[in-house]
C-alpha atoms as a PDB file:
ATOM      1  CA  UNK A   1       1.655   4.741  26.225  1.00  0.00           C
ATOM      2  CA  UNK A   2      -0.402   4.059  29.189  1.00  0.00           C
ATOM      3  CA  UNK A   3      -4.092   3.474  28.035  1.00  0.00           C
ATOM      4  CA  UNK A   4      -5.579   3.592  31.333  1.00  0.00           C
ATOM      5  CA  UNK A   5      -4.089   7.159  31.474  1.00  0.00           C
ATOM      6  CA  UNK A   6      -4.102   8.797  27.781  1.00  0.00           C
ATOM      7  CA  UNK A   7      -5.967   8.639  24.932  1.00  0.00           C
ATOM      8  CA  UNK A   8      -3.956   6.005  23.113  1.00  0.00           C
ATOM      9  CA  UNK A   9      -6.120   6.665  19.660  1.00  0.00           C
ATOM     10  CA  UNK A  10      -5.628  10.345  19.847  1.00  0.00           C
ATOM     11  CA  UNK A  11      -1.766  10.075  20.379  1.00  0.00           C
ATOM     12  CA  UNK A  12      -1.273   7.188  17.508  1.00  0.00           C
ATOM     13  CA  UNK A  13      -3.105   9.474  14.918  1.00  0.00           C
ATOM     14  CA  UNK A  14      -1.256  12.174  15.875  1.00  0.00           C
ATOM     15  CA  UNK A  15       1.911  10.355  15.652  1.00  0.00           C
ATOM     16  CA  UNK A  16       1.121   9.234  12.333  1.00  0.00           C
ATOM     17  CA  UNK A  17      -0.334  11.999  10.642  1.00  0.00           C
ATOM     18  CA  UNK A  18      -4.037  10.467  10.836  1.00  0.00           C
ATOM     19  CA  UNK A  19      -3.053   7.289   9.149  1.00  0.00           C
ATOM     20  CA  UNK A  20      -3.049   4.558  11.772  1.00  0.00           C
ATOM     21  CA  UNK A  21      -1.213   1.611  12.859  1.00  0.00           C
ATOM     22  CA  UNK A  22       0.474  -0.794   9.811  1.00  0.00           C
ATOM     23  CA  UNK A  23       0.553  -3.463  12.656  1.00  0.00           C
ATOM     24  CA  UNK A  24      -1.968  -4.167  15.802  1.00  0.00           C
ATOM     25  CA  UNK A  25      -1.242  -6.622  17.935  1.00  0.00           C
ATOM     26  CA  UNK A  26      -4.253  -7.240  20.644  1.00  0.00           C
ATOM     27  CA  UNK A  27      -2.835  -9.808  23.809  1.00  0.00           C
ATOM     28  CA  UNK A  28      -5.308  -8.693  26.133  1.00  0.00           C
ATOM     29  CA  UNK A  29      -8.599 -11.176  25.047  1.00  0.00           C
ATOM     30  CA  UNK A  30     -10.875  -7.439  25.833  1.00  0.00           C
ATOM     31  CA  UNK A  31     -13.939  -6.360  22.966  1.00  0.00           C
ATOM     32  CA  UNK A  32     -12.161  -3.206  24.013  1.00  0.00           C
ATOM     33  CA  UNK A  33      -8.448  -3.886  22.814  1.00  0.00           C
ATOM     34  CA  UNK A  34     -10.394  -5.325  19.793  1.00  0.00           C
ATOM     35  CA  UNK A  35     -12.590  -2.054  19.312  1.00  0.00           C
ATOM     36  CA  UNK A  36      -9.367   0.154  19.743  1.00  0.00           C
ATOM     37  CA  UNK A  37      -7.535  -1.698  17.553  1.00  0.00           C
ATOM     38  CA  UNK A  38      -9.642  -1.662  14.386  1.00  0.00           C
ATOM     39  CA  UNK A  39      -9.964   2.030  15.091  1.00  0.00           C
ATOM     40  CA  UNK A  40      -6.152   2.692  15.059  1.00  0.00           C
ATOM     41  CA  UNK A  41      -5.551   0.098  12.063  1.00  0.00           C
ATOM     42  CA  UNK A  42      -4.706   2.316   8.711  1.00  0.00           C
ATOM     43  CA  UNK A  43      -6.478   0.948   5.521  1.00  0.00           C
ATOM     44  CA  UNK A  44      -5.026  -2.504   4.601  1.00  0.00           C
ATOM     45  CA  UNK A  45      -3.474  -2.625   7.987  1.00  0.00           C
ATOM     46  CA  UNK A  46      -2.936  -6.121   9.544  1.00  0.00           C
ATOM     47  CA  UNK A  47      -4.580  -7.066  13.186  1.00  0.00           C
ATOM     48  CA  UNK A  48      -2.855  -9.802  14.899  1.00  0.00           C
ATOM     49  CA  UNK A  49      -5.328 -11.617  17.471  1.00  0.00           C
ATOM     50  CA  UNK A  50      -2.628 -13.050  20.380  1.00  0.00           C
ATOM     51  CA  UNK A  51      -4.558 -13.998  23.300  1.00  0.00           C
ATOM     52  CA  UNK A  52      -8.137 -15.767  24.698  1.00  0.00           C
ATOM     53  CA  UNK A  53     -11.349 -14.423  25.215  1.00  0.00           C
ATOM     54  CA  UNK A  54     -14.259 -15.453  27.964  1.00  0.00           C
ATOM     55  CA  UNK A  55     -17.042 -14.021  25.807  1.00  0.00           C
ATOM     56  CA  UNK A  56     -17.604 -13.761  21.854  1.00  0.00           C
ATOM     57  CA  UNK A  57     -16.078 -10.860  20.382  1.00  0.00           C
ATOM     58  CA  UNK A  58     -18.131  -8.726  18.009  1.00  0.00           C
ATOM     59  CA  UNK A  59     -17.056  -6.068  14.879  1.00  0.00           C
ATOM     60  CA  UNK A  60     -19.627  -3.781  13.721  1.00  0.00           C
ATOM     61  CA  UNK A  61     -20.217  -0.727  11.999  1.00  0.00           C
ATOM     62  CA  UNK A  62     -17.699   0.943  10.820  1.00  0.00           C
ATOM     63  CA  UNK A  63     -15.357  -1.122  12.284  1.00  0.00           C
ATOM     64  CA  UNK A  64     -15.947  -3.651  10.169  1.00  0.00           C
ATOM     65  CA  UNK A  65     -13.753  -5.645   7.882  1.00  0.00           C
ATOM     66  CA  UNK A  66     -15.195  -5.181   4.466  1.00  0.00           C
ATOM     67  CA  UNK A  67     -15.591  -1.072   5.213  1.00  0.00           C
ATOM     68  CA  UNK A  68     -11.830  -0.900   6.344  1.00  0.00           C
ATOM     69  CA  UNK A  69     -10.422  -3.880   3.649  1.00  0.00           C
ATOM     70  CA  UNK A  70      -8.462  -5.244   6.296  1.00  0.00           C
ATOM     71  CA  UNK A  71      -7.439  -9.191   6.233  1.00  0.00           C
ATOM     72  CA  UNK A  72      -7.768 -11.035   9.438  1.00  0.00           C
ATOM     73  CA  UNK A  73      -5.975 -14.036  10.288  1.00  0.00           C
ATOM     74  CA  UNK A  74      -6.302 -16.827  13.383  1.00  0.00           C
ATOM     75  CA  UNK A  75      -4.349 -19.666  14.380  1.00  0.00           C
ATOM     76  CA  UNK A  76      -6.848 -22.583  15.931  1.00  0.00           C
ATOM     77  CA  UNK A  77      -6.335 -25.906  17.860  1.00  0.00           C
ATOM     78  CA  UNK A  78      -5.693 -27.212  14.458  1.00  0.00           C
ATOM     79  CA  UNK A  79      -2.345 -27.033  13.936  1.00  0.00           C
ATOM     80  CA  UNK A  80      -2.345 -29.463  11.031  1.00  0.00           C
ATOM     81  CA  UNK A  81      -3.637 -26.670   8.973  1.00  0.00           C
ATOM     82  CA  UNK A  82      -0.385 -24.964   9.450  1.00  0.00           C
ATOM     83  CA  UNK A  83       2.262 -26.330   6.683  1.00  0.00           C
END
């Protein structure tokens, strides 16, 4: 899927019969991978946050964590917190 050239929400609901993504993996460090993301995620789906971003990222509305129950994880410069 080319996102610059499809309608990569569209085609994943299709795909999955309106459900979503189980897994989202966001590498780019865009609010807009972020945004598409959390759309595509299924309830209880898990969004993995791989890369760096130059500005804050925000989630709101219904985007949100609490009104999707989705978990979100991070891995910081403290890697002593890791066991």
């Amino acid at each position: 899927m080319n996102p610059a050239k499809e309608d990569v929400i569209t085609l994943i609901k299709d795909m999955t019969d309106g459900y979503g993504c189980d897994i989202y993996i966001e590498a780019t460090g865009a609010q807009k991978a972020v945004d598409q993301g959390l759309t595509l995620l299924r309830k209880l789906g898990t969004f993995v946050e791989f890369s760096v971003f130059k500005d804050p990222v925000t989630v709101t509305g219904a985007l949100s964590a609490t009104a999707r129950s989705l978990m979100f994880w991070d891995l910081t410069s403290d890697l002593t917190a890791i066991r």
